[in-house]
C-alpha atoms as a PDB file:
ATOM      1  CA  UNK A   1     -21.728 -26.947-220.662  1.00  0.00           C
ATOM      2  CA  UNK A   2     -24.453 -24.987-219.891  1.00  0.00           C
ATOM      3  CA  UNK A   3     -28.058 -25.211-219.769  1.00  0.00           C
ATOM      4  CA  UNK A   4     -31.052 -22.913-220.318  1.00  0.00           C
ATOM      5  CA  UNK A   5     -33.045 -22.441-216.904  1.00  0.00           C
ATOM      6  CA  UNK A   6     -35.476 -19.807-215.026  1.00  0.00           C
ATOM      7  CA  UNK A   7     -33.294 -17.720-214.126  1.00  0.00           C
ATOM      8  CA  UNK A   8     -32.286 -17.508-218.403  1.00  0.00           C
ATOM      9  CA  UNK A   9     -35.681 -17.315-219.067  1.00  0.00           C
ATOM     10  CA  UNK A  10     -36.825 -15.149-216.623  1.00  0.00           C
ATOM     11  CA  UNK A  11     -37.212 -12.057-219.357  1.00  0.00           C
ATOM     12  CA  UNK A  12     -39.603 -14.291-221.752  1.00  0.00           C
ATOM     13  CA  UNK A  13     -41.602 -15.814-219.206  1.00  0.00           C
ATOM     14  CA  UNK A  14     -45.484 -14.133-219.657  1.00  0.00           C
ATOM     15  CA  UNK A  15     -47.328 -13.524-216.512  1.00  0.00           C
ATOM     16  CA  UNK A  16     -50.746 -14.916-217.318  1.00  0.00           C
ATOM     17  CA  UNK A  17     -54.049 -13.586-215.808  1.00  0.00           C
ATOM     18  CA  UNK A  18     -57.726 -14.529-216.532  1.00  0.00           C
ATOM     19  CA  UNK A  19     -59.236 -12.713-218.756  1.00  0.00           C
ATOM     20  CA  UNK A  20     -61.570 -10.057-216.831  1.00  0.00           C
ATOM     21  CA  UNK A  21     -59.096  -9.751-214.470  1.00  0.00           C
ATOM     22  CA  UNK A  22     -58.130  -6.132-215.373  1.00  0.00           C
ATOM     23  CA  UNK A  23     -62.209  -5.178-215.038  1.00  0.00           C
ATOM     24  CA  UNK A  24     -63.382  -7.181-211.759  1.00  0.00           C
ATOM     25  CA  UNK A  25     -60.050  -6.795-210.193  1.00  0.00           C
ATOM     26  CA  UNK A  26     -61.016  -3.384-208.348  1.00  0.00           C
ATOM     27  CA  UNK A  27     -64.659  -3.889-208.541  1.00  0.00           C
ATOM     28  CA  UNK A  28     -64.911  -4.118-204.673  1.00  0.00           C
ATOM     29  CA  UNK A  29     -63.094  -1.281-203.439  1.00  0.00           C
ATOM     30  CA  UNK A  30     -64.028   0.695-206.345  1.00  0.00           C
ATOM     31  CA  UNK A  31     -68.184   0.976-207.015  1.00  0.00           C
ATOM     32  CA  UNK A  32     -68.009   3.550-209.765  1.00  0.00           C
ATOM     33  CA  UNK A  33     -65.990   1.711-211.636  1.00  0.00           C
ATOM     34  CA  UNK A  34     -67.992  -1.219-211.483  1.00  0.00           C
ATOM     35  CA  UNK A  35     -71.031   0.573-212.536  1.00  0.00           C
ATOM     36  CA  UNK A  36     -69.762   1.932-215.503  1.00  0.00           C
ATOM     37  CA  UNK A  37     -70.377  -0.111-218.792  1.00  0.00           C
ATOM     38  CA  UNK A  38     -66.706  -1.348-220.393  1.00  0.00           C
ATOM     39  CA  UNK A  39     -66.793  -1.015-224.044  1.00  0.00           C
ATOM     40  CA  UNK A  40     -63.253  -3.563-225.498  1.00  0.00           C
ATOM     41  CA  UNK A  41     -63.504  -1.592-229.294  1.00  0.00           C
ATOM     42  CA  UNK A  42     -62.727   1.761-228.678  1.00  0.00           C
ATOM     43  CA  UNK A  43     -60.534   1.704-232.360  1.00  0.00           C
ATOM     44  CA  UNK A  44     -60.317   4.783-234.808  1.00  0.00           C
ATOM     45  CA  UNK A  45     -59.352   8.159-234.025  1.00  0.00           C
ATOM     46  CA  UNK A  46     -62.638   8.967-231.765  1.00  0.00           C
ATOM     47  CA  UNK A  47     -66.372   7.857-230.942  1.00  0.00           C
ATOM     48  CA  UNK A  48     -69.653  10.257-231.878  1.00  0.00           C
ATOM     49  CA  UNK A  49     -72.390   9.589-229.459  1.00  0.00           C
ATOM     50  CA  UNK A  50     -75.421  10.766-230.427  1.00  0.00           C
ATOM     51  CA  UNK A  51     -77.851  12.140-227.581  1.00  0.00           C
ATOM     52  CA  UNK A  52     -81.979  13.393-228.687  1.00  0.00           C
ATOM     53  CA  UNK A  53     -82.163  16.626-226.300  1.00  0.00           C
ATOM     54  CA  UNK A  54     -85.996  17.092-227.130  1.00  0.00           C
ATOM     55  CA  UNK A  55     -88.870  15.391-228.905  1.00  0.00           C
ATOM     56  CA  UNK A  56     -90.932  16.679-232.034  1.00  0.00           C
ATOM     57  CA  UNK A  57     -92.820  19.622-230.643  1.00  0.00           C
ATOM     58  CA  UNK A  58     -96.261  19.146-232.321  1.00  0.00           C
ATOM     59  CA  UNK A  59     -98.781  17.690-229.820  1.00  0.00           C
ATOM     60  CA  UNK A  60    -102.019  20.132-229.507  1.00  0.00           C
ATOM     61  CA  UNK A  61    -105.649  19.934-229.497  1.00  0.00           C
ATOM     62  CA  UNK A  62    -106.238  21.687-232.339  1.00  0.00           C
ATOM     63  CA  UNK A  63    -104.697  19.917-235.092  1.00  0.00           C
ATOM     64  CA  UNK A  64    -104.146  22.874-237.182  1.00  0.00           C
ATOM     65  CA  UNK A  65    -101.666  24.438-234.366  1.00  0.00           C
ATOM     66  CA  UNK A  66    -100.099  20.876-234.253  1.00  0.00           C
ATOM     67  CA  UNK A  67     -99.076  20.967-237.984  1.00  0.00           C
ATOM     68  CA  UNK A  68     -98.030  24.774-237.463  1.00  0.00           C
ATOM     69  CA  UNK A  69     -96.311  24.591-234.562  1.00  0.00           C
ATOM     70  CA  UNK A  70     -94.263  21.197-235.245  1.00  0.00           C
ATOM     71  CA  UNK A  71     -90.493  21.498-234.769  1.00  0.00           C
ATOM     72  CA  UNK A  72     -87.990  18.607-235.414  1.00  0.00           C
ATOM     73  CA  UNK A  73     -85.916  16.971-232.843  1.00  0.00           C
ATOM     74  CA  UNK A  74     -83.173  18.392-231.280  1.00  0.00           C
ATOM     75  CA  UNK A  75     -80.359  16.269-231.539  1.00  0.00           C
ATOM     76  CA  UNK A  76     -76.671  16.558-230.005  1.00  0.00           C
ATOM     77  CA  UNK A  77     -73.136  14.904-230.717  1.00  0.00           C
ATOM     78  CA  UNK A  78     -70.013  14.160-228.551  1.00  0.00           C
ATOM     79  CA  UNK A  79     -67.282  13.122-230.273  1.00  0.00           C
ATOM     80  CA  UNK A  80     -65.404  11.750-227.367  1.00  0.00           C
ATOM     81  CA  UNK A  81     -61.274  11.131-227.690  1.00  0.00           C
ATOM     82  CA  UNK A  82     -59.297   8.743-226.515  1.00  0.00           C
ATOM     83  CA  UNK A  83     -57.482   9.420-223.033  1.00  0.00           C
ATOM     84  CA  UNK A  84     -54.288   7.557-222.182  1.00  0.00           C
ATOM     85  CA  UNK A  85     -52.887   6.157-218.986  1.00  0.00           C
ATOM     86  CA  UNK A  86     -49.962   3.791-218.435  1.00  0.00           C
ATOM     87  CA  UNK A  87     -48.548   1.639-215.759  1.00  0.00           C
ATOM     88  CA  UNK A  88     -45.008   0.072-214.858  1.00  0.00           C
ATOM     89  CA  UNK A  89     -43.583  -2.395-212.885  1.00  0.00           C
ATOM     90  CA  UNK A  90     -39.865  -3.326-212.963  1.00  0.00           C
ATOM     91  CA  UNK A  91     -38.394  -6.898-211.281  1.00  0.00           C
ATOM     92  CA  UNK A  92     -34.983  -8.162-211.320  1.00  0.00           C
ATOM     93  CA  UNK A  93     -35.011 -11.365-212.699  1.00  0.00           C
ATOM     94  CA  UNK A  94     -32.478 -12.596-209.835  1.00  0.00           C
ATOM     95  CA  UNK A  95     -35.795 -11.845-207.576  1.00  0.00           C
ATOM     96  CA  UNK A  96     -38.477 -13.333-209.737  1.00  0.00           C
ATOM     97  CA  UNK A  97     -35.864 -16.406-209.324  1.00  0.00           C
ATOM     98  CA  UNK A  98     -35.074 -16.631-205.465  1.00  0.00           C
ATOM     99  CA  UNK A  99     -39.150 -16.006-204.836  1.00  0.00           C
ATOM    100  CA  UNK A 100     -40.841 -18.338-206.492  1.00  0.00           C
ATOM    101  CA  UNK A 101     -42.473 -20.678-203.664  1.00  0.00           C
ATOM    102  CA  UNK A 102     -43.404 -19.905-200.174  1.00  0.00           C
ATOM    103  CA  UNK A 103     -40.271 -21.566-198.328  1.00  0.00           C
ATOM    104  CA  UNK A 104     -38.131 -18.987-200.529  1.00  0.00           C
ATOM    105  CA  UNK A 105     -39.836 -15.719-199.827  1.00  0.00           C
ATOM    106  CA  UNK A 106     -42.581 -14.380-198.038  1.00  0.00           C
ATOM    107  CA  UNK A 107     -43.717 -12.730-201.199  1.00  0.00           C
ATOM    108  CA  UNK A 108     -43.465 -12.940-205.109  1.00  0.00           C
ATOM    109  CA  UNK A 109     -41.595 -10.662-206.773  1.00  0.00           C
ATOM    110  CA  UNK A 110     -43.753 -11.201-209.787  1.00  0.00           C
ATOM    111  CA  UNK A 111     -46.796  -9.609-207.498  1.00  0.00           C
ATOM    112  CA  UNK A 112     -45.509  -6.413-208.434  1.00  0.00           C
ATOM    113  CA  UNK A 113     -46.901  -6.600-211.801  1.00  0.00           C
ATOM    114  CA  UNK A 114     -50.336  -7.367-209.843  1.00  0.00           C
ATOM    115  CA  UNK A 115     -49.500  -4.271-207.738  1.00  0.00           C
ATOM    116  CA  UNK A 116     -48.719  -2.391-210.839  1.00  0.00           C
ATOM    117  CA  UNK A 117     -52.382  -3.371-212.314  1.00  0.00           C
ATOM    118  CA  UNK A 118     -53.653  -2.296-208.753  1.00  0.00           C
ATOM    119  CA  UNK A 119     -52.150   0.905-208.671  1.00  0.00           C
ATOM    120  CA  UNK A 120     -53.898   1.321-212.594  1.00  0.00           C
ATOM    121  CA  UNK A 121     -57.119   0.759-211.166  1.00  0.00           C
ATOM    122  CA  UNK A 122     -56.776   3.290-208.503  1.00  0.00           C
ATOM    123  CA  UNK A 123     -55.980   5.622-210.772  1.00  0.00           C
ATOM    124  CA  UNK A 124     -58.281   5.152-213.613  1.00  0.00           C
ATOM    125  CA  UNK A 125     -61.645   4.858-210.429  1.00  0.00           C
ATOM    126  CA  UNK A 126     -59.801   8.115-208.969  1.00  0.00           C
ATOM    127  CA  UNK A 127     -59.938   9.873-212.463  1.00  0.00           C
ATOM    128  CA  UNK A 128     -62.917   8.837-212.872  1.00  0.00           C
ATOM    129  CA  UNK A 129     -64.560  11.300-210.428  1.00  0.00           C
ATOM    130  CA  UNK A 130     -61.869  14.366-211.422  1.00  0.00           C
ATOM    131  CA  UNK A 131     -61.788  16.793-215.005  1.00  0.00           C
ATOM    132  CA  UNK A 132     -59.340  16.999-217.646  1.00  0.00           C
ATOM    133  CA  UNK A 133     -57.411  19.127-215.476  1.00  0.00           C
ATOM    134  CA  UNK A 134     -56.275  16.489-213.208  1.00  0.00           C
ATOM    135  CA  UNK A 135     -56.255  17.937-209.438  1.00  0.00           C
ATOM    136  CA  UNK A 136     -56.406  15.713-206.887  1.00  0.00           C
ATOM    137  CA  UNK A 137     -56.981  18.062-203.760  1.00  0.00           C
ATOM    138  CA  UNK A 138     -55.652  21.490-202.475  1.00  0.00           C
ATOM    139  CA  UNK A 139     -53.699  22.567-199.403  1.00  0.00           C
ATOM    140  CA  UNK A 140     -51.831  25.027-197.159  1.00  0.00           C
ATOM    141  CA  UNK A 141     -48.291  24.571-196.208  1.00  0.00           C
ATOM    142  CA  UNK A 142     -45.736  24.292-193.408  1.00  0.00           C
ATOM    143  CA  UNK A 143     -42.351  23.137-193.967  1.00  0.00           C
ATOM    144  CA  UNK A 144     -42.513  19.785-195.359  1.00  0.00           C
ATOM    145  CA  UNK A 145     -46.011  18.962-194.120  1.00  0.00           C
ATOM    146  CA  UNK A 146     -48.977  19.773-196.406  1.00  0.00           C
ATOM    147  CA  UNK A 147     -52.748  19.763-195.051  1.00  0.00           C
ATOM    148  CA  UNK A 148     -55.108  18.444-196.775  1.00  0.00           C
ATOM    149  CA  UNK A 149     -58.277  21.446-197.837  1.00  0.00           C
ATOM    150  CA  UNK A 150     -61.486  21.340-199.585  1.00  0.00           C
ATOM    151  CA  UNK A 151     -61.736  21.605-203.487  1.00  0.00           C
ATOM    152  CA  UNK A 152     -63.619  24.459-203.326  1.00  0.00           C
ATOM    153  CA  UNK A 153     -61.399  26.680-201.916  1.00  0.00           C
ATOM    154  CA  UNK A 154     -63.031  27.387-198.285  1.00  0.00           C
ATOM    155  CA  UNK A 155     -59.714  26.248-196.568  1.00  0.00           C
ATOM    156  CA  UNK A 156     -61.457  23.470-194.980  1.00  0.00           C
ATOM    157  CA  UNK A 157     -59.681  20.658-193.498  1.00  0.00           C
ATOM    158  CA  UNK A 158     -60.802  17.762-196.324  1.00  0.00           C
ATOM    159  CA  UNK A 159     -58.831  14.324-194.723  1.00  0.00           C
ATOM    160  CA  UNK A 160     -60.662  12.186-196.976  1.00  0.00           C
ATOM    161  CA  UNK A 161     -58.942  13.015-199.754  1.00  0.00           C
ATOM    162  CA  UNK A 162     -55.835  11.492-198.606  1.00  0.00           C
ATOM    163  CA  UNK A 163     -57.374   8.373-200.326  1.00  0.00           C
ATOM    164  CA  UNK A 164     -55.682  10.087-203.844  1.00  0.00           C
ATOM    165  CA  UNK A 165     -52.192  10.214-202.148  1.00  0.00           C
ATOM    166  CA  UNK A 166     -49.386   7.759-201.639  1.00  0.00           C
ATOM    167  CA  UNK A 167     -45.868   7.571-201.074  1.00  0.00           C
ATOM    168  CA  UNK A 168     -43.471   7.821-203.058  1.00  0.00           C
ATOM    169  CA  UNK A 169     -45.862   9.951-205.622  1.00  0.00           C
ATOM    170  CA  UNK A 170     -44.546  13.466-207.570  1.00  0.00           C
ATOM    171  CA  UNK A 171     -46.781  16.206-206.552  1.00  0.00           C
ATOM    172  CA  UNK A 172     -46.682  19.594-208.463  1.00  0.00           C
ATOM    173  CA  UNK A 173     -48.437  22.487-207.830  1.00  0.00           C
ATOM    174  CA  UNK A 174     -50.692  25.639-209.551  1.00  0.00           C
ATOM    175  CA  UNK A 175     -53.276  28.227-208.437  1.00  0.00           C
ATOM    176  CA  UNK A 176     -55.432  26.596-211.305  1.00  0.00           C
ATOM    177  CA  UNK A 177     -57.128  23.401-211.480  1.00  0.00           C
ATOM    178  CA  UNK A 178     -55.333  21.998-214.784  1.00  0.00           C
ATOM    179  CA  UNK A 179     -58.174  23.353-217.146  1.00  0.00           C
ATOM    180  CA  UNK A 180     -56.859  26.391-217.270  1.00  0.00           C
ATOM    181  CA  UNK A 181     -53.269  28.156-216.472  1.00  0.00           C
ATOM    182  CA  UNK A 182     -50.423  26.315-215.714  1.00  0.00           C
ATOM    183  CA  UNK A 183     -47.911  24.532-213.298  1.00  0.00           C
ATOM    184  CA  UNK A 184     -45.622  26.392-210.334  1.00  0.00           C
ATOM    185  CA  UNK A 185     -42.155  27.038-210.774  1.00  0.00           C
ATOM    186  CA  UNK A 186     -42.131  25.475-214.386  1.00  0.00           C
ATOM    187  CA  UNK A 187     -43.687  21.958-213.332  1.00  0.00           C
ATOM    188  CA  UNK A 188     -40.608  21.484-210.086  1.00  0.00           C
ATOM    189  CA  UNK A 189     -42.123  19.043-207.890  1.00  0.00           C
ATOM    190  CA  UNK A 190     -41.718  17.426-204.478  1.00  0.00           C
ATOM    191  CA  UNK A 191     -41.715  13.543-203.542  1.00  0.00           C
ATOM    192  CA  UNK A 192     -44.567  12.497-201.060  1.00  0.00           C
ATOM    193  CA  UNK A 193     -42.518  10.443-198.344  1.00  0.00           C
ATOM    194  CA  UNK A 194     -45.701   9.562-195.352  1.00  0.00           C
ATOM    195  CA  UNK A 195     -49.397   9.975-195.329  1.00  0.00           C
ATOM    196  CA  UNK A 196     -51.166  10.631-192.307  1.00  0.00           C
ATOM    197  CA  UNK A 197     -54.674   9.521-193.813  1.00  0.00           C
ATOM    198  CA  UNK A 198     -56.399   9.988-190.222  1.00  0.00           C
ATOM    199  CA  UNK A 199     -55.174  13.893-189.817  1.00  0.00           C
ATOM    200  CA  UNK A 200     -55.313  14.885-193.468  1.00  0.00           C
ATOM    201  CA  UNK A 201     -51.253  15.757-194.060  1.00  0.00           C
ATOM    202  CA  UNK A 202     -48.792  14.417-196.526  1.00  0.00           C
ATOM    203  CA  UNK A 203     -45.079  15.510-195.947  1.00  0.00           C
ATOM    204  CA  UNK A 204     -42.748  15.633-198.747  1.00  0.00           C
ATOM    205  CA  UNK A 205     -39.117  15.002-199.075  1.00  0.00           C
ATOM    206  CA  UNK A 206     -37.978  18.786-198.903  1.00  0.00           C
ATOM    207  CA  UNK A 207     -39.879  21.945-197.957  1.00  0.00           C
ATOM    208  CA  UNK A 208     -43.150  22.629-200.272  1.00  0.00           C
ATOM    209  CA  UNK A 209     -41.652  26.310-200.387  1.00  0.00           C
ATOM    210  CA  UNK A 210     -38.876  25.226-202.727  1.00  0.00           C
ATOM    211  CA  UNK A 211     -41.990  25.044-205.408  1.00  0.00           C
ATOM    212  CA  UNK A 212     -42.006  28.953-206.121  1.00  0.00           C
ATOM    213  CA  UNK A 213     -45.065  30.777-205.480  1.00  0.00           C
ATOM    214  CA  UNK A 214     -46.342  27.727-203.536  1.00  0.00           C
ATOM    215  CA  UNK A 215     -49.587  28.887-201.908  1.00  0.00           C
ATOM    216  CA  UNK A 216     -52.455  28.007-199.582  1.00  0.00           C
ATOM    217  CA  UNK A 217     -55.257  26.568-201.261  1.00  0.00           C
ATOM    218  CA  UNK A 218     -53.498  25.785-204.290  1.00  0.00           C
ATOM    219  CA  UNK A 219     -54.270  22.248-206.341  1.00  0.00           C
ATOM    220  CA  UNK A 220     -52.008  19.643-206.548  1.00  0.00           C
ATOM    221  CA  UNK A 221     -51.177  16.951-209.029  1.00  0.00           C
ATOM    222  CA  UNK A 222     -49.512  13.789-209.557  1.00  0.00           C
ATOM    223  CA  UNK A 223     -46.624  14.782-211.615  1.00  0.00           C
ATOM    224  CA  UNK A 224     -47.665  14.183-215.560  1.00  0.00           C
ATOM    225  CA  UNK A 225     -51.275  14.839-214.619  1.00  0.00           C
ATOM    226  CA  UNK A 226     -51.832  18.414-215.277  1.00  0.00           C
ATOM    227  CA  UNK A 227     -54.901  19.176-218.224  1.00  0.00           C
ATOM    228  CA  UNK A 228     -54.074  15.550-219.407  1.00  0.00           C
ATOM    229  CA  UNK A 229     -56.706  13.369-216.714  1.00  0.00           C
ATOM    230  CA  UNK A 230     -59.682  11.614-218.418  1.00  0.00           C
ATOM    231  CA  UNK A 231     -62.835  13.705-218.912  1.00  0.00           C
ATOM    232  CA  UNK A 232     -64.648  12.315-215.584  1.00  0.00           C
ATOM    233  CA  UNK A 233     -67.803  13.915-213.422  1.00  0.00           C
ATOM    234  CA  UNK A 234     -66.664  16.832-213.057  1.00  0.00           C
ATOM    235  CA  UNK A 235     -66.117  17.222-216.558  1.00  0.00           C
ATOM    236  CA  UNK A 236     -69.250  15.779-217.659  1.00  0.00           C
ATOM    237  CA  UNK A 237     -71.357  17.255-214.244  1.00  0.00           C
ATOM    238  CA  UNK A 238     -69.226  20.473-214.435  1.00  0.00           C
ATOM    239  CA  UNK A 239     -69.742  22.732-211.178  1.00  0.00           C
ATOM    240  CA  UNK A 240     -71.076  25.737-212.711  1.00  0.00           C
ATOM    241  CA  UNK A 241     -73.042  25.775-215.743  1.00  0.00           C
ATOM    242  CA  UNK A 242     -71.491  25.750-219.417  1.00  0.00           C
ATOM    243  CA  UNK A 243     -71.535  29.175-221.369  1.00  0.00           C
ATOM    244  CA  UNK A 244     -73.561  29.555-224.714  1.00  0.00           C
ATOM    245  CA  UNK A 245     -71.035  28.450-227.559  1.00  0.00           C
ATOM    246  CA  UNK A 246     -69.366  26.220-225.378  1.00  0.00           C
ATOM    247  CA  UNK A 247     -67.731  23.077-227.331  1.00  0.00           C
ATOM    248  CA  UNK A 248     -67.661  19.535-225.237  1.00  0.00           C
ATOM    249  CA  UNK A 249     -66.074  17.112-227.328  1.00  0.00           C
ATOM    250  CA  UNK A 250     -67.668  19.296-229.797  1.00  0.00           C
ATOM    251  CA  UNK A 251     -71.318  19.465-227.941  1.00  0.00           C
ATOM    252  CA  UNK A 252     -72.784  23.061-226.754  1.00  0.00           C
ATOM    253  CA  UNK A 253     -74.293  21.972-223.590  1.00  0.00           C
ATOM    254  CA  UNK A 254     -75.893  25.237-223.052  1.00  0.00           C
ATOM    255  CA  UNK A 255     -78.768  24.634-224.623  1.00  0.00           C
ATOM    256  CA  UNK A 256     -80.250  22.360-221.930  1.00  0.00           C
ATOM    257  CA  UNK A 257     -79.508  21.005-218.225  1.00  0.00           C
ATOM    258  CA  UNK A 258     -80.030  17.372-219.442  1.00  0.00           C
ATOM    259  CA  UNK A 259     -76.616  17.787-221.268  1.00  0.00           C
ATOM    260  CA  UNK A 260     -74.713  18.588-218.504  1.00  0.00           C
ATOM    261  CA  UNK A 261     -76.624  17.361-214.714  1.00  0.00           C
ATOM    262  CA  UNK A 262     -78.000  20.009-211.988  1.00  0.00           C
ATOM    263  CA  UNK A 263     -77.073  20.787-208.491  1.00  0.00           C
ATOM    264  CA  UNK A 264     -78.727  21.155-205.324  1.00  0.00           C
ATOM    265  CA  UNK A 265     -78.063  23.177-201.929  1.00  0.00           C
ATOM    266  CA  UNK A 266     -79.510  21.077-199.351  1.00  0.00           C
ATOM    267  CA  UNK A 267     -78.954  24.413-197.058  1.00  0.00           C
ATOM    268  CA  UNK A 268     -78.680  22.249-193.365  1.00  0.00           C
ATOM    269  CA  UNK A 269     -81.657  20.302-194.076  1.00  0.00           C
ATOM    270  CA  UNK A 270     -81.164  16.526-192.664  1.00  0.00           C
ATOM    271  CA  UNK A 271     -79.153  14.548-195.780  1.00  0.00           C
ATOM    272  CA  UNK A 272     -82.068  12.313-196.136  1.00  0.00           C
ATOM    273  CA  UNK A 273     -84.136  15.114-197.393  1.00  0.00           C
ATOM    274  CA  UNK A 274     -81.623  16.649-199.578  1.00  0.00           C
ATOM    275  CA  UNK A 275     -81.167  13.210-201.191  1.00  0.00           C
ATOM    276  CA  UNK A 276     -85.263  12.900-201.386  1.00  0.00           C
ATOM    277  CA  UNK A 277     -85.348  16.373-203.340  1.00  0.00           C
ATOM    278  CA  UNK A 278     -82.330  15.465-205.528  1.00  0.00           C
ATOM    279  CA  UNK A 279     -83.865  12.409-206.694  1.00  0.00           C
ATOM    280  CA  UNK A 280     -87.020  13.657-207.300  1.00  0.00           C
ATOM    281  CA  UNK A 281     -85.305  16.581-209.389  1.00  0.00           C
ATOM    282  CA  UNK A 282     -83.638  13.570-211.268  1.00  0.00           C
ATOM    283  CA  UNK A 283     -86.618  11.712-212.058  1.00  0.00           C
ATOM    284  CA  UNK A 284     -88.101  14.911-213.441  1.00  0.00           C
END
C-alpha cells in the first residue's frame, strides 16, 4: 500500500503570496518603480491616452481679435501597446521536500520562486529607465574581461552600471542600441561568469572576441532583449529631439517639447545649481 504525501504532491502544491506582494516587493530598493502609478486592467489589444498640448488661443483685449484669432485645442494620442516580460524558476520536488523547516536546510528551495519574482522586479525597475532597444551599457574588451563605458559613447569608465549585470546572464552584442540595426555575429552570445561591481568589469565564460566584429564601445544586451525592452525614459525623454512626422505609439512629438521632456547642460556649474535651473525650466 501506498499513500499520497508531499513529496506526491509536491507538483500541485500553490505557493501563496499576499496580494500586493508583486508591487511593494521591490519598492525599497527600487524608487522609480514605486512612484509609478500600477494600473491591474491593461485588457484589449492597446490603451489611447489622450494628452491637450495647448489651450484655445483666443484671449485678447480687443474682443474682436479674440473671436478672429480663436484656434481650437490641440490635442494628442498615444496608443500605447502592451510589452511582455516573463520569469522562471525551476525546483526539484525531491528539494522542495528535504527543505521544508529550518533543522532540514538552511534555505527553502521554494525561495527560488521568491528569487524568481525578485529577479522580475529588477528587470522590469531596470527597463524602466532604458528604450525599446534594450541596451544595458557599452564596453571595450580584453580577453574574457569586459569594462564597463558610458552610454554615450565617450569611452568613459561607467562602474555603476554593473548594477544591470549578473552572473550567469547571456550578453550579446551590436554597434547599435536595439532601435535600430541589429545583433553581432547573428545574435552568438557569451555567459557572464563574475562581476567586479567596484572596478566596473564583467568576464565571460570564453573570449568576447569569439562574438565577430566585437568592438569597443559597443552596447550590450541580455540575450532576448534586443528592440523588444519596454518603452521606458529614454523612450519617452528621448536624448535628442524627435523629427517632424515622427510616430510614438502613433503621436508626432515634434510639435512641442511638452510631448517629449527637455535637457539641460549644467556646463561645471555646482549640481545644486544645475538642479535649481532644471526645475525651474520644469515648472515653466
Amino acid at each position: 500500500m501506498s499513500a499520497m504525501d508531499t513529496a506526491v504532491l509536491g507538483p500541485a502544491l500553490i505557493q501563496k503570496y499576499a496580494q500586493p506582494m508583486f508591487y511593494k516587493g521591490g519598492y525599497k530598493d527600487f524608487p522609480l518603480w514605486a512612484m509609478i502609478k500600477k494600473k491591474t486592467d491593461f485588457g484589449g489589444d492597446n490603451k489611447a491616452v489622450v494628452l491637450r498640448v495647448t489651450t484655445v488661443q483666443g484671449a485678447n483685449p480687443e474682443f474682436p481679435e479674440a473671436q478672429d484669432a480663436s484656434t481650437p485645442s490641440d490635442y494628442r494620442r498615444v496608443t500605447v501597446t502592451h510589452a511582455r516580460g516573463f520569469g522562471s524558476a525551476f525546483i526539484d520536488c525531491e528539494a522542495i521536500s528535504r527543505s521544508k523547516s529550518p533543522e532540514d536546510a538552511l534555505a527553502k528551495a521554494s525561495a527560488e520562486v521568491d528569487s524568481a519574482m525578485q529577479g522580475m522586479l529588477r528587470s522590469m525597475s531596470r527597463s524602466l529607465f532604458l528604450n525599446t532597444g534594450g541596451a544595458i551599457g557599452r564596453a571595450s574588451f580584453s580577453s574574457t574581461v569586459a569594462t564597463l563605458l558610458d552610454m554615450q559613447g565617450n569611452s568613459t569608465a561607467a562602474p555603476e552600471l554593473a548594477f544591470n549585470f549578473e552572473k550567469g546572464q547571456r550578453i550579446q552584442l551590436s554597434s547599435a542600441d536595439g532601435t535600430t540595426g541589429s545583433l553581432r555575429d547573428s545574435g552568438d552570445y557569451v555567459t557572464i561568469v563574475s562581476v567586479d561591481r567596484t572596478g566596473g568589469t564583467i568576464t565571460a565564460d570564453a573570449a568576447w572576441s569569439n562574438i565577430s566584429g566585437a568592438s569597443t564601445n559597443d552596447y550590450l544586451f541580455q540575450k532576448g532583449y534586443f528592440g523588444k525592452n519596454m518603452a521606458g525614459l529614454q523612450s519617452w525623454i528621448p536624448a535628442t529631439a524627435p523629427s517632424a512626422g515622427e510616430s510614438f505609439f502613433g503621436c508626432d512629438r515634434s510639435v512641442d517639447t511638452r510631448l517629449y521632456g527637455f535637457w539641460i547642460t549644467g556646463n561645471g556649474a555646482p549640481m545644486k545649481t544645475t538642479m535649481v535651473r532644471c526645475l525651474a525650466i520644469l515648472g515653466r
